[in-house]
N, C-alpha and C. Protein backbone atom coordinates (compact mmCIF):
# COMPACT_ATOMS: atom_id res chain seq x y z
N UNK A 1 -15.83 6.51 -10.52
CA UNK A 1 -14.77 5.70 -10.01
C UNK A 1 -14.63 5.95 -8.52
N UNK A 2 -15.14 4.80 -7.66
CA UNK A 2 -14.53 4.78 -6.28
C UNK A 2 -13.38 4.27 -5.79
N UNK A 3 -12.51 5.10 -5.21
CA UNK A 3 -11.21 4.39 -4.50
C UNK A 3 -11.65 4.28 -3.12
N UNK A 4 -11.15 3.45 -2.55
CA UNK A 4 -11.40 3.29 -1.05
C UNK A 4 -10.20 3.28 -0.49
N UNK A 5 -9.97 4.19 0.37
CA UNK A 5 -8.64 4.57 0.76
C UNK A 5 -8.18 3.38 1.70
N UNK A 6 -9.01 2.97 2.63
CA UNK A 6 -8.86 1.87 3.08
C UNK A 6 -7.84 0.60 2.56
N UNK A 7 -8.13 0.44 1.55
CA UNK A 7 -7.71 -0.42 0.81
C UNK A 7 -6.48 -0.48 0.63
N UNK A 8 -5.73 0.96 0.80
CA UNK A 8 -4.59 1.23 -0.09
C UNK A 8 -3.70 1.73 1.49
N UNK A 9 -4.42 2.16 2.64
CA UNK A 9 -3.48 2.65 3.41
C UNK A 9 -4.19 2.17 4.89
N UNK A 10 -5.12 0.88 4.68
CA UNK A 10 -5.98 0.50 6.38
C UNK A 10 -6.18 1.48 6.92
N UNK A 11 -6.62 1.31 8.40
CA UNK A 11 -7.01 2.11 9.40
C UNK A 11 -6.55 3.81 9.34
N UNK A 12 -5.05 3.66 9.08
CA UNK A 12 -4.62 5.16 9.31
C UNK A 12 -3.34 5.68 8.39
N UNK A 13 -3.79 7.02 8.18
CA UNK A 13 -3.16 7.85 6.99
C UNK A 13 -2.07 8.66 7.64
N UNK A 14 -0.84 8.21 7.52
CA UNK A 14 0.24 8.82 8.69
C UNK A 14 1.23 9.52 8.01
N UNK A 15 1.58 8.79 6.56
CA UNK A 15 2.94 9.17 5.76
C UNK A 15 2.47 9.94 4.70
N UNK A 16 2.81 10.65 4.63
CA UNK A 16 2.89 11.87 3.42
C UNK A 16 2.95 10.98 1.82
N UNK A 17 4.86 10.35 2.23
CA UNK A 17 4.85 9.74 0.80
C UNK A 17 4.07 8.35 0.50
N UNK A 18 3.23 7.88 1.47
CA UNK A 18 2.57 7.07 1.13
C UNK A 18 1.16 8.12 0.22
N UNK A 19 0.66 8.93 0.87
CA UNK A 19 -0.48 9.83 0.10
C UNK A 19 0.11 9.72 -1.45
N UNK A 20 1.20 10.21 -1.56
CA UNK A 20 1.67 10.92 -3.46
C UNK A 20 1.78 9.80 -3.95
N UNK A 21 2.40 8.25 -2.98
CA UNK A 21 2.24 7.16 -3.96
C UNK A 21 0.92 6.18 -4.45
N UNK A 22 -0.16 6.93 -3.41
CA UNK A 22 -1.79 6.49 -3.72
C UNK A 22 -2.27 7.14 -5.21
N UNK A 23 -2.07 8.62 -5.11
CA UNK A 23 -2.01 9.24 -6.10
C UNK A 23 -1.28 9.04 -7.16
N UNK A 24 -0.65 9.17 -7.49
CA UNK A 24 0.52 8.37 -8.52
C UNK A 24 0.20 6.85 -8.93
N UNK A 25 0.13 6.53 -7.89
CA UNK A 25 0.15 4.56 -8.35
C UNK A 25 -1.57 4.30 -8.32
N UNK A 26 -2.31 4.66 -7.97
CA UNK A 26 -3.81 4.33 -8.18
C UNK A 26 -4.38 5.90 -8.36
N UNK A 27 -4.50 6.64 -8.10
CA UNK A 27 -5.79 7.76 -8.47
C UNK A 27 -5.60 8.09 -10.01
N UNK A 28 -4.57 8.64 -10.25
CA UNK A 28 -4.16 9.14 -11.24
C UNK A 28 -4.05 8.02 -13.03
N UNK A 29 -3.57 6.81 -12.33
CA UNK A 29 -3.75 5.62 -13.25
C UNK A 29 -5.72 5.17 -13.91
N UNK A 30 -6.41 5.16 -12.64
CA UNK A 30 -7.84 5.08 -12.65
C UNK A 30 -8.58 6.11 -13.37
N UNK A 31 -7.73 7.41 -13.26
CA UNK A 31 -9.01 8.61 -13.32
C UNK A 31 -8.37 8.68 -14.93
N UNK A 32 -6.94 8.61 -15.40
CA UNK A 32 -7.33 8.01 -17.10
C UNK A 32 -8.02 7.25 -17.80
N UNK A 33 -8.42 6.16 -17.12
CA UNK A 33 -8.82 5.58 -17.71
C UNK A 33 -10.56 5.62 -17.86
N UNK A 34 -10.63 6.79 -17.01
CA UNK A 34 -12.14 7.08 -16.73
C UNK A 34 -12.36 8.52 -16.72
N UNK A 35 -13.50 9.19 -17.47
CA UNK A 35 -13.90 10.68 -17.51
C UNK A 35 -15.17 10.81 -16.22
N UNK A 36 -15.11 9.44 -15.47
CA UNK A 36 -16.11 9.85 -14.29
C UNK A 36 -15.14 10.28 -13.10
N UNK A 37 -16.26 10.89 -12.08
CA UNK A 37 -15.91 11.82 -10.90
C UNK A 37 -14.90 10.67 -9.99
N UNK A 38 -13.94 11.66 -9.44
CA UNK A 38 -13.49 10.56 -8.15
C UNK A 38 -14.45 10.34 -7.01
N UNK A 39 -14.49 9.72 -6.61
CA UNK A 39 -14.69 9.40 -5.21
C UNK A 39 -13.67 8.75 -4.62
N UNK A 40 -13.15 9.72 -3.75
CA UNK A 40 -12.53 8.93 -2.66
C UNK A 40 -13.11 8.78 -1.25
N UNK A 41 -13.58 7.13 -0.72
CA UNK A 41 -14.39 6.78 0.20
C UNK A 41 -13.30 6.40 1.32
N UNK A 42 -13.62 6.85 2.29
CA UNK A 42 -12.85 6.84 3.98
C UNK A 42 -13.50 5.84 4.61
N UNK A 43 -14.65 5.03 4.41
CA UNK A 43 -14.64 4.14 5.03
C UNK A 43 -13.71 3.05 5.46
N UNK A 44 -13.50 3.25 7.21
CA UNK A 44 -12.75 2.22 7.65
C UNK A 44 -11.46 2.96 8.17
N UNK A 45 -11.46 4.04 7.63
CA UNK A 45 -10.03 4.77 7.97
C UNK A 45 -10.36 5.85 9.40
N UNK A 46 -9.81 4.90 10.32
CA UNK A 46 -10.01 6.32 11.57
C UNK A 46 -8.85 7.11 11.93
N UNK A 47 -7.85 7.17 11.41
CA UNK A 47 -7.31 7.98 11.62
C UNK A 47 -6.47 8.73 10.72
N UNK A 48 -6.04 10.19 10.92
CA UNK A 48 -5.53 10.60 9.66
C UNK A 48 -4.55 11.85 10.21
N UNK A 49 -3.80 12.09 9.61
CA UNK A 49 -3.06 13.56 9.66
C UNK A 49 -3.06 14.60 8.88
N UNK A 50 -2.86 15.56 9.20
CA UNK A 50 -2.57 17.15 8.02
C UNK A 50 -1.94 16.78 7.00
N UNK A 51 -0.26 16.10 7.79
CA UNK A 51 0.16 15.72 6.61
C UNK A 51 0.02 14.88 5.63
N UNK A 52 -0.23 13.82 5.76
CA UNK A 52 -0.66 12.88 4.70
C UNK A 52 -1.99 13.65 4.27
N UNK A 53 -2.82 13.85 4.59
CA UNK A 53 -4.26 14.93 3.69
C UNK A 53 -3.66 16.12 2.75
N UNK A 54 -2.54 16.75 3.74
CA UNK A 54 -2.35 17.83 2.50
C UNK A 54 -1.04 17.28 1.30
N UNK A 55 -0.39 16.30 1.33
CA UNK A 55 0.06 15.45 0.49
C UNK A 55 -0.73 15.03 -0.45
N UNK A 56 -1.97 14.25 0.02
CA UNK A 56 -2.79 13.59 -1.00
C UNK A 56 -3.29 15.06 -1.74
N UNK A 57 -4.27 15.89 -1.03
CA UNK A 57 -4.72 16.81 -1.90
C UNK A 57 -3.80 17.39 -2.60
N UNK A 58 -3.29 18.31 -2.02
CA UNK A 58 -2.29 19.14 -3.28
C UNK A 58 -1.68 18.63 -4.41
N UNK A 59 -1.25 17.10 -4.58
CA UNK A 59 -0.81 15.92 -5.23
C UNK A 59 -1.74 15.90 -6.43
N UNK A 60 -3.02 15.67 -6.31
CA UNK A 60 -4.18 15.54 -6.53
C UNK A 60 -4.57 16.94 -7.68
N UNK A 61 -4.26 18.20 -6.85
CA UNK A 61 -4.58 19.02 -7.12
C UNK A 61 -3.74 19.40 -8.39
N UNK A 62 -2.66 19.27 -8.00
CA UNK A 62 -1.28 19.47 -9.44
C UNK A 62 -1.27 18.59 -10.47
N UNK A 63 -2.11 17.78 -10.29
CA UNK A 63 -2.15 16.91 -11.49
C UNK A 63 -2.89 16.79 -11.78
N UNK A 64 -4.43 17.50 -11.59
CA UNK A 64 -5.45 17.92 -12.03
C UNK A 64 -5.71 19.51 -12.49
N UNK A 65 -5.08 20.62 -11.92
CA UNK A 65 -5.99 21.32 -11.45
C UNK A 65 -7.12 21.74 -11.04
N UNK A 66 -7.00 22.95 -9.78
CA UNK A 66 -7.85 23.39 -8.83
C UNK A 66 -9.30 23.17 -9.48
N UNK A 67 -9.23 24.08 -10.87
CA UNK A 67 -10.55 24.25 -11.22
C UNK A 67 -11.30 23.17 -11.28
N UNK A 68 -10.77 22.11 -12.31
CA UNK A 68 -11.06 20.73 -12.80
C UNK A 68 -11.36 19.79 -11.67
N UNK A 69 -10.33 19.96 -10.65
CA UNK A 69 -10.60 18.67 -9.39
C UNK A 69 -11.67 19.31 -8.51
N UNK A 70 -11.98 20.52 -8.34
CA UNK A 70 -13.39 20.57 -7.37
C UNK A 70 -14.75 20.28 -8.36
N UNK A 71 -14.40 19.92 -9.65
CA UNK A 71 -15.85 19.65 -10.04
C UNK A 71 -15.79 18.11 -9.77
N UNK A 72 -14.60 17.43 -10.19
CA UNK A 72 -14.86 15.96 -10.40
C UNK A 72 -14.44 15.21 -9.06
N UNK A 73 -13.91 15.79 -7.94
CA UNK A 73 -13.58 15.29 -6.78
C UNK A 73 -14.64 15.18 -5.90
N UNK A 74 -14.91 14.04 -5.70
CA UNK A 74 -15.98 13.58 -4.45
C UNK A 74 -15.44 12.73 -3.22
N UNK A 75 -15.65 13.36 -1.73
CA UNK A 75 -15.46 12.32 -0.29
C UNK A 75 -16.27 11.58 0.16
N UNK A 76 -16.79 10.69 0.67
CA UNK A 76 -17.70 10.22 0.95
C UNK A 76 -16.85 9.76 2.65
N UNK A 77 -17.89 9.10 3.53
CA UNK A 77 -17.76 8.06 4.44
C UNK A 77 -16.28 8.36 5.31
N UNK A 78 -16.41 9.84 5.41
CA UNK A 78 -15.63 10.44 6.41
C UNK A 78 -15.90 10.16 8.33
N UNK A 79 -15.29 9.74 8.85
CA UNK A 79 -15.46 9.92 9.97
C UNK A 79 -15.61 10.80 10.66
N UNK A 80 -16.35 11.61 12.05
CA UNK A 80 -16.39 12.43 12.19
C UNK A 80 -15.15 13.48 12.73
N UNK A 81 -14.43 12.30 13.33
CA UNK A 81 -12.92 12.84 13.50
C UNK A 81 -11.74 13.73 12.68
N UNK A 82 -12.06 13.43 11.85
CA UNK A 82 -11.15 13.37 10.48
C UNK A 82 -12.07 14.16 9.69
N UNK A 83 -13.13 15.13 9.39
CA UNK A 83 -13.71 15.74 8.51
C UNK A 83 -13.23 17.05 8.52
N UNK A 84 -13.14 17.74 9.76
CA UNK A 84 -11.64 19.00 9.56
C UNK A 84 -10.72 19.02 8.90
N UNK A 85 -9.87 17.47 9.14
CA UNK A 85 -8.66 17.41 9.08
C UNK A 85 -9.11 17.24 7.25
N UNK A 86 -9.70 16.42 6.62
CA UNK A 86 -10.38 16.85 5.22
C UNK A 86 -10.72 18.35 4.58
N UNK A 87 -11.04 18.77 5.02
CA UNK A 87 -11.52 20.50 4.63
C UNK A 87 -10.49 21.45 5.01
N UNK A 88 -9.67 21.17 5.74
CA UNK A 88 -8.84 21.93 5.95
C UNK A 88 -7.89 21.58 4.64
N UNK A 89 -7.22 20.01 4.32
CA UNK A 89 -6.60 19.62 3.66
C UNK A 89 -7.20 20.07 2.40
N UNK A 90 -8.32 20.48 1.51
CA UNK A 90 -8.71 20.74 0.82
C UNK A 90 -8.49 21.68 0.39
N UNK A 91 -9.11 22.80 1.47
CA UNK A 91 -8.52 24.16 1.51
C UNK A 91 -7.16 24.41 0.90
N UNK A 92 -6.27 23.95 2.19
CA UNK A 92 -4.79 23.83 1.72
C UNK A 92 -4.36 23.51 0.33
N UNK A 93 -4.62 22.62 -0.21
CA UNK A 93 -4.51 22.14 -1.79
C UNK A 93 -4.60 23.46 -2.60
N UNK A 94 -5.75 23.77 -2.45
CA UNK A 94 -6.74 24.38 -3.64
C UNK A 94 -5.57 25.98 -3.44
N UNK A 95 -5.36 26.21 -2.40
CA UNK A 95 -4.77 27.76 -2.62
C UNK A 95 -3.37 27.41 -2.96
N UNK A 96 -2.60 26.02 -2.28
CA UNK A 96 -0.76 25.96 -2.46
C UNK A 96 -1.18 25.86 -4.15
N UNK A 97 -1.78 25.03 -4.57
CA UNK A 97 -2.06 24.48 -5.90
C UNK A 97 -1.75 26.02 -6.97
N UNK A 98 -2.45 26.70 -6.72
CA UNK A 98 -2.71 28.28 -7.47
C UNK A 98 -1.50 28.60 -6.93
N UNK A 99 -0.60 28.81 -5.94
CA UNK A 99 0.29 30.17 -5.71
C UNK A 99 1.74 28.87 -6.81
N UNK A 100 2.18 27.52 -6.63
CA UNK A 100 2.54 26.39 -7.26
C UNK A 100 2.68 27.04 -8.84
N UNK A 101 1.44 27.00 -9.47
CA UNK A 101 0.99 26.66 -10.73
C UNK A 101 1.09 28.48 -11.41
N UNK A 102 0.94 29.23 -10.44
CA UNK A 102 1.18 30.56 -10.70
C UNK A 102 3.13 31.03 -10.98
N UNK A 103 4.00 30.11 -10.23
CA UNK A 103 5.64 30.56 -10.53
C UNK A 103 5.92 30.35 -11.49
């Protein structure tokens, strides 16, 4: 299953609660209905923030878990701008997700 973020938020990823309502209203709806990997594709999106990335991931992450979403989570068609701001956001997820899921 490919989402194209594009689609859902154009050029640029600015609002936080727009991220949890991508997740919520399309990732999460799609990835029931499917036991294949995400892909979420950045083509088209040049710009992005911490916050909206660590919104989407951690979002992502709690309603998957850590373990489960690094096998089935795939990025594609990152810009080069924005591929920090991805890995960092990833990062971020994967550890708030565990200290979260650990209280």
């Amino acid at each position: 299953m490919t989402i194209k973020l594009f689609d859902h938020i154009g050029r640029s990823g600015l609002d936080s609660m727009r991220a949890v309502k991508l997740v919520n209203e399309i990732i999460v709806p799609q990835s029931i209905q499917s036991d294949e990997k995400i892909t979420l594709d950045f083509s088209g999106v040049t710009n992005l923030n911490s916050s909206f990335i660590n919104a989407l991931f951690l979002d992502i992450f709690l309603k998957f878990g850590s373990k489960n979403i690094l096998d089935k989570l795939r990025i594609t068609n990152c810009r080069s701008n924005i591929v920090d701001i991805v890995e960092a956001g990833l990062e971020y997820a994967d550890e708030r997700s565990k200290e979260l899921i650990a209280i």
